[in-house]
C-alpha atoms as a PDB file:
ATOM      1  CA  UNK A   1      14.419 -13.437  17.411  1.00  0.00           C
ATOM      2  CA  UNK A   2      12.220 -11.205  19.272  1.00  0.00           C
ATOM      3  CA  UNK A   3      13.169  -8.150  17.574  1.00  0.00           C
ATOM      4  CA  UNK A   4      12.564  -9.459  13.457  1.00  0.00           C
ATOM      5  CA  UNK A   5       9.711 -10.880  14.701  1.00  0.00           C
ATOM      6  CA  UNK A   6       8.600  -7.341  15.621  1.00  0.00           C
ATOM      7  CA  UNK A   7      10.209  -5.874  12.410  1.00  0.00           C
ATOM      8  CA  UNK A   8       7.754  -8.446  10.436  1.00  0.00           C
ATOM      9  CA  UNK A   9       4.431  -8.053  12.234  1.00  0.00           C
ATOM     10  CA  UNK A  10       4.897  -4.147  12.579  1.00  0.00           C
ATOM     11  CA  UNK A  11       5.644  -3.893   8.734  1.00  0.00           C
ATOM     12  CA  UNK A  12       2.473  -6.001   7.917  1.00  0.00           C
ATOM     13  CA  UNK A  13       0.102  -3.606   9.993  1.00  0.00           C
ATOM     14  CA  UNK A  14       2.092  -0.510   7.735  1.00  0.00           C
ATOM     15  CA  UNK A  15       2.026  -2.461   4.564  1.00  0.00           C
ATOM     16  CA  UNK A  16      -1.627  -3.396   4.567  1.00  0.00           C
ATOM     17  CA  UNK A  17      -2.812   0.674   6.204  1.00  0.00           C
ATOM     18  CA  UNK A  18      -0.534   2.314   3.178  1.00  0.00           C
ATOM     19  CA  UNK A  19      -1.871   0.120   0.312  1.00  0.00           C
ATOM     20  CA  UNK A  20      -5.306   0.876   1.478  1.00  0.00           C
ATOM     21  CA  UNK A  21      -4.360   4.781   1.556  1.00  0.00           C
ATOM     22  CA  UNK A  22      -3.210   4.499  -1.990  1.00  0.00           C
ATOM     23  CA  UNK A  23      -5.679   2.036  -3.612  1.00  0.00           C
ATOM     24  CA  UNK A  24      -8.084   5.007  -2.455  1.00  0.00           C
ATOM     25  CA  UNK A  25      -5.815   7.724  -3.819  1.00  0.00           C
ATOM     26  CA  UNK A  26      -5.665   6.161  -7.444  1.00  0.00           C
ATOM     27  CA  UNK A  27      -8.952   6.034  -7.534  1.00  0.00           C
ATOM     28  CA  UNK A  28      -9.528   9.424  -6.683  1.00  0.00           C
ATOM     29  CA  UNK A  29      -6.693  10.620  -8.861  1.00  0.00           C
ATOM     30  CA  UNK A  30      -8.048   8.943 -11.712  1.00  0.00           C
ATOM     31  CA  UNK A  31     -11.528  10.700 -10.707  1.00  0.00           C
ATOM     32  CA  UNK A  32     -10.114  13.970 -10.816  1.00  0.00           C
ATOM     33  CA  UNK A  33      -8.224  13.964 -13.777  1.00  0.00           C
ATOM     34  CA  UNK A  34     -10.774  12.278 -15.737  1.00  0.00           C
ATOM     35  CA  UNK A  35      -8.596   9.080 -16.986  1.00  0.00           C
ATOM     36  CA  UNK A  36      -9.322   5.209 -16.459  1.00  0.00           C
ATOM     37  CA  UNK A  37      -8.185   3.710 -13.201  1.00  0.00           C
ATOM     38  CA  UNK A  38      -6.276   1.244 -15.009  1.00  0.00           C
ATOM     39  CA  UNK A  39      -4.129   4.031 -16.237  1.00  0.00           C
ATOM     40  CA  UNK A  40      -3.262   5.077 -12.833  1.00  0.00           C
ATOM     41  CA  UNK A  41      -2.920   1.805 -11.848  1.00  0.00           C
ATOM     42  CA  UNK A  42      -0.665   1.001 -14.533  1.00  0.00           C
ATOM     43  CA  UNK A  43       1.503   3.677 -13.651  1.00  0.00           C
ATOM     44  CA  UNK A  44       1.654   5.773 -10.775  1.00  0.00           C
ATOM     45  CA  UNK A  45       0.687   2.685  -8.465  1.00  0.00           C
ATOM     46  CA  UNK A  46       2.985   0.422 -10.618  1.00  0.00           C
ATOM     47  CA  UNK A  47       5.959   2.260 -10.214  1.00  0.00           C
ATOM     48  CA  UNK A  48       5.564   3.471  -6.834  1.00  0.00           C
ATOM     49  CA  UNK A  49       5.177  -0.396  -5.785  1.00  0.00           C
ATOM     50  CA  UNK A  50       8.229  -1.283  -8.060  1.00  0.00           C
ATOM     51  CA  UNK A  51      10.290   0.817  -6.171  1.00  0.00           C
ATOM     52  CA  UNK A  52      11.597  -1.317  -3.189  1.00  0.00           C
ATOM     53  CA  UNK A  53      12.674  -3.459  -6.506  1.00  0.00           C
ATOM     54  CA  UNK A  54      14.519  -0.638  -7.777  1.00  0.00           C
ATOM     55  CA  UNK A  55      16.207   0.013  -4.700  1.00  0.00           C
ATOM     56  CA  UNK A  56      17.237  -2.854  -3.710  1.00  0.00           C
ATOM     57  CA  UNK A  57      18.805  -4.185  -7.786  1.00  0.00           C
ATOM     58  CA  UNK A  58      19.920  -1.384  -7.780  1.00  0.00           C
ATOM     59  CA  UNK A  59      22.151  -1.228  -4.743  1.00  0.00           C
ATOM     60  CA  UNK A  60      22.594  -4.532  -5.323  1.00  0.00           C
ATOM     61  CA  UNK A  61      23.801  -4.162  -8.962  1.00  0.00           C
ATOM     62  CA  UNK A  62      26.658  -1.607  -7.951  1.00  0.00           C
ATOM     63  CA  UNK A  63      27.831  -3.403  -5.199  1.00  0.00           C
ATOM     64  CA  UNK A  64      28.806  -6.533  -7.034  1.00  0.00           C
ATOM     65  CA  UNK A  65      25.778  -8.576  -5.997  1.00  0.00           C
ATOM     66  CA  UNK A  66      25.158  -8.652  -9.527  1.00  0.00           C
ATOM     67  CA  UNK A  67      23.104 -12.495  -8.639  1.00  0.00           C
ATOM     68  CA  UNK A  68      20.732 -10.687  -5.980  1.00  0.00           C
ATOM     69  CA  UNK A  69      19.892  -7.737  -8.408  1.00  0.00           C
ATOM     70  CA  UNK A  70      18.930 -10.074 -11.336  1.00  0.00           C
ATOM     71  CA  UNK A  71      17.794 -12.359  -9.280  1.00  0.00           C
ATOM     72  CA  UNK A  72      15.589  -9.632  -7.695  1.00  0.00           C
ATOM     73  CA  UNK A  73      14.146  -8.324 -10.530  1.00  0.00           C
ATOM     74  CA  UNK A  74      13.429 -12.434 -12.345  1.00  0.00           C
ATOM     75  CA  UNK A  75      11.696 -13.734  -8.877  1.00  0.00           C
ATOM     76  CA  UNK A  76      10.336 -10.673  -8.540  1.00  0.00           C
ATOM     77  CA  UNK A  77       8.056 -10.620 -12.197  1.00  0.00           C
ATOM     78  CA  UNK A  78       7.314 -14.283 -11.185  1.00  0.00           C
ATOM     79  CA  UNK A  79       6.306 -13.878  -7.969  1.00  0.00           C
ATOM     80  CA  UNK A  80       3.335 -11.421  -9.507  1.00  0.00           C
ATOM     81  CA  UNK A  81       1.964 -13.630 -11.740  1.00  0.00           C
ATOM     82  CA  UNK A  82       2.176 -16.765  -9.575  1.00  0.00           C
ATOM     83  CA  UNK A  83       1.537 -15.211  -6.539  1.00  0.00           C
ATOM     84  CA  UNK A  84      -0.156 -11.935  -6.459  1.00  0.00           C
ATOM     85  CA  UNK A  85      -2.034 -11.977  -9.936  1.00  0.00           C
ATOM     86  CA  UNK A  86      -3.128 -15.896  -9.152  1.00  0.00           C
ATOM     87  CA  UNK A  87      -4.621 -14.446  -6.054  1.00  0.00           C
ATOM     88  CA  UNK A  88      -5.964 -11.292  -7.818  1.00  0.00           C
ATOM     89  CA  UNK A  89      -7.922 -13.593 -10.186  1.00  0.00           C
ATOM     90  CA  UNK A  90      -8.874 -16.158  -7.605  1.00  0.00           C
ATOM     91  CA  UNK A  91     -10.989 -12.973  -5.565  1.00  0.00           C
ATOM     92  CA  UNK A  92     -12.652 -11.722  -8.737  1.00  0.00           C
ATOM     93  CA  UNK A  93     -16.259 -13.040  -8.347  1.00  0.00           C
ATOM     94  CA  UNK A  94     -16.731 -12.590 -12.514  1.00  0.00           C
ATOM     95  CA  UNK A  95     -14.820 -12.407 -15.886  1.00  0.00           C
ATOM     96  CA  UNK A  96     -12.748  -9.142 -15.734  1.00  0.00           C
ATOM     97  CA  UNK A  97     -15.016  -7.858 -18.577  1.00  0.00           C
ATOM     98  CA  UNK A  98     -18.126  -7.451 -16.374  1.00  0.00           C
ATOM     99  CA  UNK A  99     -18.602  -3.819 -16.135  1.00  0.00           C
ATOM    100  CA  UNK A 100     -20.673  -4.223 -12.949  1.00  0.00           C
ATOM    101  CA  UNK A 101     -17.735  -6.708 -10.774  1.00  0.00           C
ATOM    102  CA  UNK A 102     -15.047  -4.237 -12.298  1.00  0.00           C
ATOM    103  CA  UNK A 103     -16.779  -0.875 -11.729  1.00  0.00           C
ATOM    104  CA  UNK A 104     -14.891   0.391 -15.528  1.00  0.00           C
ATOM    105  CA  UNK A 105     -14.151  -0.269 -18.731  1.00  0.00           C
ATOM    106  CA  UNK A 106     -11.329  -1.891 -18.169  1.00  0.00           C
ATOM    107  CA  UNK A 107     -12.423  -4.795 -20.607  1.00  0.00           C
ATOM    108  CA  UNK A 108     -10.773  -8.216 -21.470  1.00  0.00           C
ATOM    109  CA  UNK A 109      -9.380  -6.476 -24.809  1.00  0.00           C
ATOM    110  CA  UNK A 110      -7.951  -4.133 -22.763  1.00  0.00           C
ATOM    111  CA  UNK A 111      -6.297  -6.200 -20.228  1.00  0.00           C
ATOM    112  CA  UNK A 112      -5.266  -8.471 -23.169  1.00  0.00           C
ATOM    113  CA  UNK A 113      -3.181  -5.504 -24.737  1.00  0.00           C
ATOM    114  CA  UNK A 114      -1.784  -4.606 -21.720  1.00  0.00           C
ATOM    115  CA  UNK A 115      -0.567  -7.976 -20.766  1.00  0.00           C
ATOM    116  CA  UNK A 116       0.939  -8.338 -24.326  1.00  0.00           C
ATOM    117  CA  UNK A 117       2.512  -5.198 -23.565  1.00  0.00           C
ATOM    118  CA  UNK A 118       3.760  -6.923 -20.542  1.00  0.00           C
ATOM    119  CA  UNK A 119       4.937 -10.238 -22.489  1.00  0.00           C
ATOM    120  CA  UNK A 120       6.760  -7.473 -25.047  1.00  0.00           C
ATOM    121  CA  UNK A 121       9.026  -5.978 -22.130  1.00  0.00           C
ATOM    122  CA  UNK A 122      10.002  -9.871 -21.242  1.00  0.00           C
ATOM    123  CA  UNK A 123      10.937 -10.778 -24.338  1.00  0.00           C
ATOM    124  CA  UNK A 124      13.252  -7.783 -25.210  1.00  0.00           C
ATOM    125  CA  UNK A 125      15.347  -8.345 -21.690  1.00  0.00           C
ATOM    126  CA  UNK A 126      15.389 -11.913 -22.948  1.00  0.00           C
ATOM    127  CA  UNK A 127      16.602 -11.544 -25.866  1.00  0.00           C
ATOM    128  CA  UNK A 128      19.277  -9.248 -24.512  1.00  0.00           C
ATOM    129  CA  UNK A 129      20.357 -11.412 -21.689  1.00  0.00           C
ATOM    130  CA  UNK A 130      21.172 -14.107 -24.426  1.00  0.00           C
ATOM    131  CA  UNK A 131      23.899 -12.039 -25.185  1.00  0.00           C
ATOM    132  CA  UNK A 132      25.395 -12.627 -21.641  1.00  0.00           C
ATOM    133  CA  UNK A 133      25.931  -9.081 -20.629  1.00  0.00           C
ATOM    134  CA  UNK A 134      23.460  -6.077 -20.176  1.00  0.00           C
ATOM    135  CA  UNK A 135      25.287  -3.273 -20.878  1.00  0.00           C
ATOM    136  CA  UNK A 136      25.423   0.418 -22.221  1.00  0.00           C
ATOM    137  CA  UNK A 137      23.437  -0.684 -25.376  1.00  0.00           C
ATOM    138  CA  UNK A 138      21.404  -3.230 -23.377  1.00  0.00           C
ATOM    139  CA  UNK A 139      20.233  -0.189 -21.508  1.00  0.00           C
ATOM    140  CA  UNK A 140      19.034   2.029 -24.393  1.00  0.00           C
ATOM    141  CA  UNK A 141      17.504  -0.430 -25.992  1.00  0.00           C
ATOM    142  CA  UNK A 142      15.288  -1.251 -22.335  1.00  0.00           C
ATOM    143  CA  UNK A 143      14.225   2.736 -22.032  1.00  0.00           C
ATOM    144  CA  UNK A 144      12.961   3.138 -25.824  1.00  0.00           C
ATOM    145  CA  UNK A 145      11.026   0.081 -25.379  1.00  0.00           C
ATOM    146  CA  UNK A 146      10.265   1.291 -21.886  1.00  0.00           C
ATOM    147  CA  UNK A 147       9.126   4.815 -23.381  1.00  0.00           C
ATOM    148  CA  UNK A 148       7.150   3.288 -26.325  1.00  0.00           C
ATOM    149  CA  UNK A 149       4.885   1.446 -24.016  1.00  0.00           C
ATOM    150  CA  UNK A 150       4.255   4.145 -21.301  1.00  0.00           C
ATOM    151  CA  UNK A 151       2.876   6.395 -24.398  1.00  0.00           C
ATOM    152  CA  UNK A 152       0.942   3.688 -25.581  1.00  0.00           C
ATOM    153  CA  UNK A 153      -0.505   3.928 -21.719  1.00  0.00           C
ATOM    154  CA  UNK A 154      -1.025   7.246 -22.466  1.00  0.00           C
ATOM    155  CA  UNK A 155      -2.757   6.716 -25.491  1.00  0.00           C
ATOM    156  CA  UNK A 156      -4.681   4.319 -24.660  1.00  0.00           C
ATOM    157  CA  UNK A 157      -5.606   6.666 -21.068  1.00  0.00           C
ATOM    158  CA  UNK A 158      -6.696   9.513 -23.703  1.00  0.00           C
ATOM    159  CA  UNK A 159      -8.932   7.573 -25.810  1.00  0.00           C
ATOM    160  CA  UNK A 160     -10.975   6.652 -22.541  1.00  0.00           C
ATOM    161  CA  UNK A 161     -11.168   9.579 -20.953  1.00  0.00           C
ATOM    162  CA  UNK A 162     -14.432  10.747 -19.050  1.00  0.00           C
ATOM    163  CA  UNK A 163     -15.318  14.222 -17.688  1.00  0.00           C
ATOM    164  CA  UNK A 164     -12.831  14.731 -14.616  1.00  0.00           C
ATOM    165  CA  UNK A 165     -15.094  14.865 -11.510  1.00  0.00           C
ATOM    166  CA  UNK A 166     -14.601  16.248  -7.554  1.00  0.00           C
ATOM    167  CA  UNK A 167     -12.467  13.940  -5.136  1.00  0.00           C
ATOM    168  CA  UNK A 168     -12.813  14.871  -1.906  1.00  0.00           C
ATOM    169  CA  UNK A 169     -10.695  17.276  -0.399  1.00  0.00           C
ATOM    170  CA  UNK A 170      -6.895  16.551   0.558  1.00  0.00           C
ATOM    171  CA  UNK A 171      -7.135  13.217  -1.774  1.00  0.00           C
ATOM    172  CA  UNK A 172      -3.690  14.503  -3.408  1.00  0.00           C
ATOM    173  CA  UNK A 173      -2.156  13.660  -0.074  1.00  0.00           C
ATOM    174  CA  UNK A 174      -3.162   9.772  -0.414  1.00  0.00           C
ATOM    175  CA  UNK A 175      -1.197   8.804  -2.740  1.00  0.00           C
ATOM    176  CA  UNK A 176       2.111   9.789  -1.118  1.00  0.00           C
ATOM    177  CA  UNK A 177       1.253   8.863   2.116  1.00  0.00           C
ATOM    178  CA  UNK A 178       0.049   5.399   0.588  1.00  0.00           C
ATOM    179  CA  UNK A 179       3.658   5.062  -1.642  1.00  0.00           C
ATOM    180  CA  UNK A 180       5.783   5.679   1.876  1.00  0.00           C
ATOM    181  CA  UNK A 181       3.471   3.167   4.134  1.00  0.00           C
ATOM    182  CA  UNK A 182       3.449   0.329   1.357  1.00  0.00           C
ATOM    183  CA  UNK A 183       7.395   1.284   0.935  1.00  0.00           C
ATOM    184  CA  UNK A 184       8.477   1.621   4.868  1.00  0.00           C
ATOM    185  CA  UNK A 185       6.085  -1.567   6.207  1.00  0.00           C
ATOM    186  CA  UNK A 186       7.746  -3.773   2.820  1.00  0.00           C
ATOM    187  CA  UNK A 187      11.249  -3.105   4.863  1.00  0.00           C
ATOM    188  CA  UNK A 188      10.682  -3.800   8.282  1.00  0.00           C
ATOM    189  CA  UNK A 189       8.903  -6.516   7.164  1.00  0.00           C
ATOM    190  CA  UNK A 190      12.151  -7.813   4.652  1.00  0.00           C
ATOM    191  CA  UNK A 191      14.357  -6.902   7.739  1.00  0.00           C
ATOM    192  CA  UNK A 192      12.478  -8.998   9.977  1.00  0.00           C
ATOM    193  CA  UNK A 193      12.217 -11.653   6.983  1.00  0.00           C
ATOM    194  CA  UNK A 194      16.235 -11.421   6.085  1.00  0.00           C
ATOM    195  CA  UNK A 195      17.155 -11.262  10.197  1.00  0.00           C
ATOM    196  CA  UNK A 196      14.967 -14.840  10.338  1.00  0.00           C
ATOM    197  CA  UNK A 197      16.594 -16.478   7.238  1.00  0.00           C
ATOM    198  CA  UNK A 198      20.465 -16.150   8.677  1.00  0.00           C
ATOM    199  CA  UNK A 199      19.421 -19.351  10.289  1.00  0.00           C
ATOM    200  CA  UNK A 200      19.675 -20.962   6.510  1.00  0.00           C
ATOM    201  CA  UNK A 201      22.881 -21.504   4.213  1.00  0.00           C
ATOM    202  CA  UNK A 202      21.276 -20.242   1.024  1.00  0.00           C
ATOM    203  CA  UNK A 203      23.057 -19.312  -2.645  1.00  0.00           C
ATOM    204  CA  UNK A 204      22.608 -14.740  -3.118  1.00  0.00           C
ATOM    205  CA  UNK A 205      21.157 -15.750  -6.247  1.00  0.00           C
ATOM    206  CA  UNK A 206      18.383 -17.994  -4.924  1.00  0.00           C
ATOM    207  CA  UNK A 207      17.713 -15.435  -1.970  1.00  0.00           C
ATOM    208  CA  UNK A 208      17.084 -12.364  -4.697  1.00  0.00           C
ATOM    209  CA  UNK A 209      14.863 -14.952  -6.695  1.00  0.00           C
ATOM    210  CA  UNK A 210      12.547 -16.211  -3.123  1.00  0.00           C
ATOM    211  CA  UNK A 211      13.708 -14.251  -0.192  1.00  0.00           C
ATOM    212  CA  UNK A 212      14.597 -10.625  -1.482  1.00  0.00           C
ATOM    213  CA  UNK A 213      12.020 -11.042  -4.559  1.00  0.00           C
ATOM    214  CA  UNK A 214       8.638 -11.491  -2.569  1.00  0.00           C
ATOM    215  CA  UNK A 215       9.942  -9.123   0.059  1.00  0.00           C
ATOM    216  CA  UNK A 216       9.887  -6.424  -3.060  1.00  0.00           C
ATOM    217  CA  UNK A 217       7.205  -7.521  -4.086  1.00  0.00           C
ATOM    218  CA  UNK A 218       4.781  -7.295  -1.412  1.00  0.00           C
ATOM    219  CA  UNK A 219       3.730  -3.761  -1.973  1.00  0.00           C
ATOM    220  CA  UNK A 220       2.622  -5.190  -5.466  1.00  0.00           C
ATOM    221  CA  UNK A 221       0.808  -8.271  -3.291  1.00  0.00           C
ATOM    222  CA  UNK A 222      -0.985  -5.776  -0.500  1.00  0.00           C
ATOM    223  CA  UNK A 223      -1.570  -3.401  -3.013  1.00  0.00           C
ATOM    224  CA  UNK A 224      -3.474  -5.634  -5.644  1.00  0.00           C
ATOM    225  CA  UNK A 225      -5.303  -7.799  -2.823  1.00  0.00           C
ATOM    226  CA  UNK A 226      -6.451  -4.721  -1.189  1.00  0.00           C
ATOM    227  CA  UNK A 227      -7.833  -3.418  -4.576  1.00  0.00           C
ATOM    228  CA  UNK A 228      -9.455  -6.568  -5.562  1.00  0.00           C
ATOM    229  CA  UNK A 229     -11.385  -6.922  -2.258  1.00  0.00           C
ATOM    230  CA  UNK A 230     -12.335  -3.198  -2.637  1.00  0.00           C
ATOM    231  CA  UNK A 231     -13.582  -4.594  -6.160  1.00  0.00           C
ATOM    232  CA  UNK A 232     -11.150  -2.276  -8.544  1.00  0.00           C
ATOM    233  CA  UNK A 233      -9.907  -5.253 -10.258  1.00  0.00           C
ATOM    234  CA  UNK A 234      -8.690  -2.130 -13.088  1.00  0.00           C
ATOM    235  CA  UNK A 235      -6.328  -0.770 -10.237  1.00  0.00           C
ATOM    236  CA  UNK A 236      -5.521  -4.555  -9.115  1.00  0.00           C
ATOM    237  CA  UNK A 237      -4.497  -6.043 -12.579  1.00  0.00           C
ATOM    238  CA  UNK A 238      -3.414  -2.804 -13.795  1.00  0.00           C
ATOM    239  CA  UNK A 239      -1.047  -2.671 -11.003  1.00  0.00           C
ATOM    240  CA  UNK A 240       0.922  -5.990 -11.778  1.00  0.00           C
ATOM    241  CA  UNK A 241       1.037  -5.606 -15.675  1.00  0.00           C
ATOM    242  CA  UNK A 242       2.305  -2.293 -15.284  1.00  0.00           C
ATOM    243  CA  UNK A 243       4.868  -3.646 -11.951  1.00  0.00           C
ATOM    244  CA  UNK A 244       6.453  -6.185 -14.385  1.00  0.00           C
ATOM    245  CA  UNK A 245       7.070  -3.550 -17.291  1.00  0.00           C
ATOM    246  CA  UNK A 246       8.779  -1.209 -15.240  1.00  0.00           C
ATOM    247  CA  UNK A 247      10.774  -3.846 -13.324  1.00  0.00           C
ATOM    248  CA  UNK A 248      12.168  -6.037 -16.256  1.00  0.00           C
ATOM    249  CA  UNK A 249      13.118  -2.876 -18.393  1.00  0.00           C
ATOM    250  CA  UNK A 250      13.506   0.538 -16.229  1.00  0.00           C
ATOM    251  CA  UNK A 251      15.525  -1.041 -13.324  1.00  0.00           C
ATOM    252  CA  UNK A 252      18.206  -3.269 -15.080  1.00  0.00           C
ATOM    253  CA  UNK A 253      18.929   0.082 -17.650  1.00  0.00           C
ATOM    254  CA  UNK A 254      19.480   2.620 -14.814  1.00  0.00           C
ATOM    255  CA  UNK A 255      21.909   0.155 -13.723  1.00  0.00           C
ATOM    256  CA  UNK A 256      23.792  -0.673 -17.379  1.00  0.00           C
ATOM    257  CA  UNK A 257      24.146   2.746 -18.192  1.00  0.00           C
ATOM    258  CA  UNK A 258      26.743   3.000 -15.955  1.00  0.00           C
ATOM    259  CA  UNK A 259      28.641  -0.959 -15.710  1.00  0.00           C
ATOM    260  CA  UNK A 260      28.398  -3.772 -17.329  1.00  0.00           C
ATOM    261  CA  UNK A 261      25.545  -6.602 -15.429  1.00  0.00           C
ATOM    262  CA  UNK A 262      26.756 -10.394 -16.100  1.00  0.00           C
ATOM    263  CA  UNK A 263      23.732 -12.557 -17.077  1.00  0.00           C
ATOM    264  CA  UNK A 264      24.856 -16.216 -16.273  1.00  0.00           C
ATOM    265  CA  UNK A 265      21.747 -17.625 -15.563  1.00  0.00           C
ATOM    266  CA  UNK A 266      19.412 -17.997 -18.652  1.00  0.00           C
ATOM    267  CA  UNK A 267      16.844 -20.643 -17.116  1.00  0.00           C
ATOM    268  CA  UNK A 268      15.079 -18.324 -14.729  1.00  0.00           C
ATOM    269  CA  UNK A 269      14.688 -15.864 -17.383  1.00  0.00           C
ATOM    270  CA  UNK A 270      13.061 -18.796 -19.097  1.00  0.00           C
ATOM    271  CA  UNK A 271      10.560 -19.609 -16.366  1.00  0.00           C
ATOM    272  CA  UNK A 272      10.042 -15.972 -16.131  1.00  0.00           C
ATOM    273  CA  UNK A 273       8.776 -16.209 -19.722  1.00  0.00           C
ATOM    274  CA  UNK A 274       6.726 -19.180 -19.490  1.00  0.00           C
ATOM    275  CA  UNK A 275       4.766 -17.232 -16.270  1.00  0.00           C
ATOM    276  CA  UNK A 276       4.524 -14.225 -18.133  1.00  0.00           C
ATOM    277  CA  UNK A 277       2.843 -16.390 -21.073  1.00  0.00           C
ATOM    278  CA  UNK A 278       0.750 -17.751 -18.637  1.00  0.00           C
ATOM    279  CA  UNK A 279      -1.602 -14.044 -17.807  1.00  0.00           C
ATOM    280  CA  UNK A 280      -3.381 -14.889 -20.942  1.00  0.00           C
ATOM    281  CA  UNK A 281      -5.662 -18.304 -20.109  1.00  0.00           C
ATOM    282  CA  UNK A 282      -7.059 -16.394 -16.830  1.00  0.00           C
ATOM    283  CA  UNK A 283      -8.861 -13.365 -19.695  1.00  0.00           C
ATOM    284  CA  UNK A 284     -10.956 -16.649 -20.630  1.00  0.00           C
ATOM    285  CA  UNK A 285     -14.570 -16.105 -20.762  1.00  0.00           C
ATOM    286  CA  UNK A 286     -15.006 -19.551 -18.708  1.00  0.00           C
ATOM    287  CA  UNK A 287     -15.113 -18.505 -14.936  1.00  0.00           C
ATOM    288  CA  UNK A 288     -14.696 -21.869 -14.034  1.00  0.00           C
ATOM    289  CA  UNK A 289     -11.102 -22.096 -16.366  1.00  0.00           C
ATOM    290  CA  UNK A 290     -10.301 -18.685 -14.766  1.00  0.00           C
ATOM    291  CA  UNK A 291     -10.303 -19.933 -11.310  1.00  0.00           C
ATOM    292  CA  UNK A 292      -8.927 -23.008 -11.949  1.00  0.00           C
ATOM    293  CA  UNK A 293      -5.821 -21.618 -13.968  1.00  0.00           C
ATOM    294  CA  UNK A 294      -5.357 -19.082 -11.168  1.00  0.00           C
ATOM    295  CA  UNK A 295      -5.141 -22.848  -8.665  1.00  0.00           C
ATOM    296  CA  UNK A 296      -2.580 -24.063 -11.495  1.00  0.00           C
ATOM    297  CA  UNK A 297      -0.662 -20.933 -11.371  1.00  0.00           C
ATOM    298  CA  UNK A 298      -0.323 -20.434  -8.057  1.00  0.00           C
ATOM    299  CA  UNK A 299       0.903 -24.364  -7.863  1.00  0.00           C
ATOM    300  CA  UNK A 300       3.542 -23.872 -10.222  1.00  0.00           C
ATOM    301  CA  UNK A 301       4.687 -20.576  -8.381  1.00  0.00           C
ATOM    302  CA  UNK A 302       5.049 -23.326  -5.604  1.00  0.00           C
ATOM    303  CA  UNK A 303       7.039 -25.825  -7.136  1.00  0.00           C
ATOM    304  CA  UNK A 304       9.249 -23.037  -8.309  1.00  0.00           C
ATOM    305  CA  UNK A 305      10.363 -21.825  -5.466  1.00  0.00           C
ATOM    306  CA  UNK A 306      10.692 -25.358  -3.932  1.00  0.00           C
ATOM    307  CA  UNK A 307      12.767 -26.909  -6.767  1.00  0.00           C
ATOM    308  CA  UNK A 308      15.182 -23.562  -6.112  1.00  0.00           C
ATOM    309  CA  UNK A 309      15.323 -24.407  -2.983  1.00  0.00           C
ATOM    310  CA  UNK A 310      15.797 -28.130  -3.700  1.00  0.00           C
ATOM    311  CA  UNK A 311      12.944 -28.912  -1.665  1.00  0.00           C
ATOM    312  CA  UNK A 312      11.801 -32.079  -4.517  1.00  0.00           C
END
């Protein structure tokens, strides 16, 4: 036990450096190239922090763990809403649309697009995992979708954009180095995480949905938290919406273009729904509502993962 135990506290120190380095390096990027931080954070950081997710369904997917991939990529769009996005919420001092908490004009009609954005993706792999199969078609269906809203991203970046300014010098190296520390500390904290749970006679599919989905996701987790505390809520929220998106429709169709992914499972996909319904209440105007939401959120987050686990 010594040795996970090292694998998890090591991984933590990496995890928590790296999404420092790259909180820093979106918001220089953004700087430099004269574009909202949202815009970064709803893309470069969001896919750089989805890709442990990608990896691992991935792998999973064409290996036959077919249960572990899905169940990946469902726990994994939960777990930043309830979890991470909860916690986001609970740090932000204001309303989101306070230009002097959030530093931007990232406004609450902003983050209200985006998240609908967000509910859009969810609904289109629901509807397709009705069918019981993502496949081939599944798959090109999840990349226009997936291509529609990145250029509405773009769009939306363009409209906003300011006068590009002067980072300091060697910023461009941030990023990267941010991507591989948030990337390397997520697995040898997983490792540790995975070496730990052995002890426990657990179903593959409720390991991707707990286990293997919060060990993904915690790049999303120390990324957001480290953002809100630096107070760039844009990068923080931006981050999740943006997480989900690429998750949800960019992962499962790199997989069905090549075999077909058995969906047997519908009531996770449900739940995932219901969560991702569930961003909208905390862009009230009611700080008191916000915070309190954020409580309920993270509470049901709870109870998910111990019904799974048959805990009640």
């Amino acid at each position: 036990m010594i040795l996970p135990f090292l694998f998890f506290v090591t991984g933590v120190l990496i995890l928590f450096k790296g999404a420092d380095l790259l909180v820093d390096g979106a918001e220089q990027l953004a700087l430099r190239l004269g574009v909202p931080s949202a815009l970064i954070g709803l893309t470069v950081v969001a896919f750089g922090t989805s890709l442990p997710e990608l990896v691992v369904s991935t792998g999973a997917f064409f290996s036959g763990s077919y249960g572990i991939g899905l169940g990946n990529i469902i726990g994994s769009n939960i777990a930043n809403i309830g979890l991470i996005l909860a916690l986001c919420f609970l740090l932000m001092p204001f309303s989101p649309d306070r230009e002097e908490v959030t530093g931007s004009n990232y406004s609450r009609t902003r983050l209200v697009r985006d998240a609908v954005l967000t509910l859009i993706a969810t609904m289109v792999f629901t509807v397709a995992s009705l069918r019981g199969m993502l496949d081939i078609f599944s798959a090109i269906v999840f990349l226009l979708v997936f291509f529609v809203i990145l250029r509405l991203y773009r769009q939306a970046g363009q409209s906003a954009r300011e006068d590009p300014g002067s980072p300091p010098s060697g910023s461009n190296l941030l990023i990267p180095a941010g991507l591989a520390g948030v990337i390397i500390g997520a697995y040898l904290l997983l490792a540790g995480a995975e070496q730990i749970a052995l002890f426990f006679s657990v179903s593959p599919y409720v390991i991707g949905l707990s286990l293997v989905a919060v060990g993904t996701s915690l790049p999303e987790l120390v990324t957001s938290l480290v953002a809100a505390l630096k107070r760039k809520y844009d990068i923080s929220v931006g981050n999740i919406l943006g997480s989900n998106v690429f998750n949800i429709l960019l992962i499962p169709a790199v997989s069905a273009l090549f075999l077909e992914i058995p969906v047997a499972d519908h009531c996770s996909t449900l739940i995932m729904v219901i969560f991702t319904f569930g961003i909208f209440p905390l862009f009230l105007k009611s700080r008191i509502m916000v915070k309190g939401w954020s409580l309920l959120l993270l509470g049901a987050w709870g109870v998910y993962l111990a019904i799974i686990y048959r805990i009640v």
